[in-house]
Protein backbone atom coordinates (compact mmCIF):
# COMPACT_ATOMS: atom_id res chain seq x y z
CA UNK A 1 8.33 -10.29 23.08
CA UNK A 2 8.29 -7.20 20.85
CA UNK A 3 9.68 -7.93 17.04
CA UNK A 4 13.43 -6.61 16.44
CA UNK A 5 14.54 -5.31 12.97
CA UNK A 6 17.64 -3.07 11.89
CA UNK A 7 15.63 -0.11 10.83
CA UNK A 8 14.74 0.80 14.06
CA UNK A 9 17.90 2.06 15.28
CA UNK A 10 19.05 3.09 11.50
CA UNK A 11 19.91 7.04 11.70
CA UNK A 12 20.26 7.46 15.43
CA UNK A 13 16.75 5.40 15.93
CA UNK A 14 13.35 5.89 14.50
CA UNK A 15 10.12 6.52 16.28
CA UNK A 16 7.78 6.15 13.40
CA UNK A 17 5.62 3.59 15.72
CA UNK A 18 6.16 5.87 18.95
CA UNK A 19 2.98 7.52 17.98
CA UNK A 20 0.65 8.56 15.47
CA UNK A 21 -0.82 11.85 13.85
CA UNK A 22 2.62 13.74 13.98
CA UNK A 23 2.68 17.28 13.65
CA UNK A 24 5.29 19.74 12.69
CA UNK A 25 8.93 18.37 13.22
CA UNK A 26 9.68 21.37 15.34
CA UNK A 27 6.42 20.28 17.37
CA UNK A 28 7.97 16.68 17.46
CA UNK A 29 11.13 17.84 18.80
CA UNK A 30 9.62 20.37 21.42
CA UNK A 31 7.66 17.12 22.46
CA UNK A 32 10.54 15.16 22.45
CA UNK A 33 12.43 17.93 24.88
CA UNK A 34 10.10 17.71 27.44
CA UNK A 35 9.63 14.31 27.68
CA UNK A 36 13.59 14.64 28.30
CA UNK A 37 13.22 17.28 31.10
CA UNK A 38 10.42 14.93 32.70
CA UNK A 39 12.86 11.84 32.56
CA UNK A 40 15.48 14.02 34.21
CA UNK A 41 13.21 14.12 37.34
CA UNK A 42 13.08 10.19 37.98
CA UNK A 43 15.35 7.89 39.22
CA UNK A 44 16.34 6.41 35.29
CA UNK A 45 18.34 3.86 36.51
CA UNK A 46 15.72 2.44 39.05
CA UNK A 47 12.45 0.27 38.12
CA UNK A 48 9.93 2.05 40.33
CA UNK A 49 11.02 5.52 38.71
CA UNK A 50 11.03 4.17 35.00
CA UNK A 51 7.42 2.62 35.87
CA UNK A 52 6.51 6.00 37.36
CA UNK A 53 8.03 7.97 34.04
CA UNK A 54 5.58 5.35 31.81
CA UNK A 55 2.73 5.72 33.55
CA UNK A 56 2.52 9.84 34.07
CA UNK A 57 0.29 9.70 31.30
CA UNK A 58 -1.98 7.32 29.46
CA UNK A 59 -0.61 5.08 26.64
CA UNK A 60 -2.55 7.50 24.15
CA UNK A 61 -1.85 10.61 25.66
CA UNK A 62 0.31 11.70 23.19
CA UNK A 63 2.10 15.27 22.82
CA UNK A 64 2.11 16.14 19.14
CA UNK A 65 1.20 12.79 17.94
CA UNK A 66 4.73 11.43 20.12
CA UNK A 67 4.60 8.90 22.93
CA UNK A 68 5.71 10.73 25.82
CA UNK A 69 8.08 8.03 26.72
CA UNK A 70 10.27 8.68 23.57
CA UNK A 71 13.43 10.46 24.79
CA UNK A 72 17.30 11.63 23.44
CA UNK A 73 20.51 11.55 23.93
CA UNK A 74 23.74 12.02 22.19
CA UNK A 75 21.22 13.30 19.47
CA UNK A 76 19.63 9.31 19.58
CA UNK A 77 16.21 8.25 19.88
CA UNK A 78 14.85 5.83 22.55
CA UNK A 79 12.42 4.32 24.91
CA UNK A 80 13.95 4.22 28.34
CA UNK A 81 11.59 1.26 29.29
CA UNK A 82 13.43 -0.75 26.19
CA UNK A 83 14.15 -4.49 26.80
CA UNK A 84 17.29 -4.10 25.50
CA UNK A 85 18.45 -1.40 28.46
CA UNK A 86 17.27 -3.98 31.21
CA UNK A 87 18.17 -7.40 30.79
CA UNK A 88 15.82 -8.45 28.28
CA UNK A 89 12.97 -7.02 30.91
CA UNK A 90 10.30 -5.01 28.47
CA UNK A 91 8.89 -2.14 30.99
CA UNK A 92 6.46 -0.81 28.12
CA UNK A 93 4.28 -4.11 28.75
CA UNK A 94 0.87 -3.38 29.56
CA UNK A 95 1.34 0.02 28.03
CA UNK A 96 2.88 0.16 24.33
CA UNK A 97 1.86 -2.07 21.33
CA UNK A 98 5.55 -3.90 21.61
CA UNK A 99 4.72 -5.93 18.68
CA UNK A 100 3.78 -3.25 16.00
CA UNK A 101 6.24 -3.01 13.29
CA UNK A 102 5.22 -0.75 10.28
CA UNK A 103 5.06 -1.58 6.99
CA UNK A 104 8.45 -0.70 6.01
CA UNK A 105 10.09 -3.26 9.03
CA UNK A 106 7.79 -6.06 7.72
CA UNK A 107 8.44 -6.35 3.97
CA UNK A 108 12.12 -5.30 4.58
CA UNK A 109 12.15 -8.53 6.76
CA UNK A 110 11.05 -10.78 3.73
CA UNK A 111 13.22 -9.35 1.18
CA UNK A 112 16.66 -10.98 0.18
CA UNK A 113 20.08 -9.85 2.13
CA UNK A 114 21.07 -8.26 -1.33
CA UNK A 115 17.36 -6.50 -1.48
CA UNK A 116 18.08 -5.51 2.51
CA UNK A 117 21.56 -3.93 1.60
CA UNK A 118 20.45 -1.85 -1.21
CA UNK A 119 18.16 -0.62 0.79
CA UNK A 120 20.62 0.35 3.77
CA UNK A 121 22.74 2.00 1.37
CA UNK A 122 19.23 4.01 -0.01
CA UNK A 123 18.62 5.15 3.26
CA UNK A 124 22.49 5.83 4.35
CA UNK A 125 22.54 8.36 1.25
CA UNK A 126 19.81 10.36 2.04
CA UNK A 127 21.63 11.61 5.08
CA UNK A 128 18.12 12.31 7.46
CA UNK A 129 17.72 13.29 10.62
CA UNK A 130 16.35 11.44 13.19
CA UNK A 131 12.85 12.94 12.94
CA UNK A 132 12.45 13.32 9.34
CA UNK A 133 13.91 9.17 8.85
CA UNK A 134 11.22 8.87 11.40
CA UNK A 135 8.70 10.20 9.74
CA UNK A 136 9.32 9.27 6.37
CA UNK A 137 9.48 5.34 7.57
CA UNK A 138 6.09 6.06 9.40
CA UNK A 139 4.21 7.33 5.95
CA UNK A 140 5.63 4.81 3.67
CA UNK A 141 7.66 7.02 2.10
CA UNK A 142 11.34 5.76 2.16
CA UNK A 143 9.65 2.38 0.72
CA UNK A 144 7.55 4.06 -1.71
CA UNK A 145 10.61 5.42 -3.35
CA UNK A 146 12.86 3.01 -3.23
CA UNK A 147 10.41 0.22 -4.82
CA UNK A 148 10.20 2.61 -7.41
CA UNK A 149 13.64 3.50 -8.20
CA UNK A 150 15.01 -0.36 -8.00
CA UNK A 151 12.28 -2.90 -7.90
């Protein structure tokens, strides 16, 4: 069972470990849009057409360094084969690394609930997007600065 921490849905959800080798964030949200109009031609509410949508393209076939799984709505990021959208059932088995958690997730994770809030707030008052949280969680760089400004 895939690891669960706050920061992944923190600013309408992140999808720093939905791929790799992102390009532009206008590519990433042109790749993001079509994944959307592809999941608009399957059944999303029935298992066969979810396992269809996953598996229209290998696990590393990415578009623009994004999993082509990753979709929106009401401006939110998420994986439409999430466990916690069916049950507890994880539909990306067998084809997403479930249990990767960047660096970020992990030492967040071991810090102390004060430690955790502070950096909450950090993140609350830099007022990103969804892409550019995203991206900045991916590279290290919302961790970067905030272990230099308070730690």
């Amino acid at each position: 069972m895939a690891k669960l921490t706050i920061l992944c849905q923190l600013n309408k959800g992140c999808m720093g470990c939905c791929g790799h080798d992102f390009d532009s964030v206008e590519r990433i949200k042109e790749a993001i849009k079509l994944n959307i109009q592809e999941f608009e031609l399957v059944n999303g509410n029935d298992e066969q057409g979810l396992l269809g949508f996953r598996d229209r393209a290998d696990a590393y076939d990415l578009r623009f360094g994004v999993c082509r799984n990753l979709i929106e709505s009401d401006r939110k990021l998420f994986c439409p084969l999430h466990p916690a959208l069916h049950q507890g059932k994880d539909l990306r088995e067998g084809h997403c690394e479930i249990d990767h958690l960047c660096r970020t997730a992990k030492e967040f994770a071991n810090w102390s609930p004060e430690k955790q809030k502070q950096f909450l707030r950090f993140i609350s008052e830099k007022n990103l997007d969804s892409v550019e949280y995203s991206l900045q969680m991916d590279n290290n760089q919302l961790l970067e600065e905030f272990l230099k400004r308070t730690w």
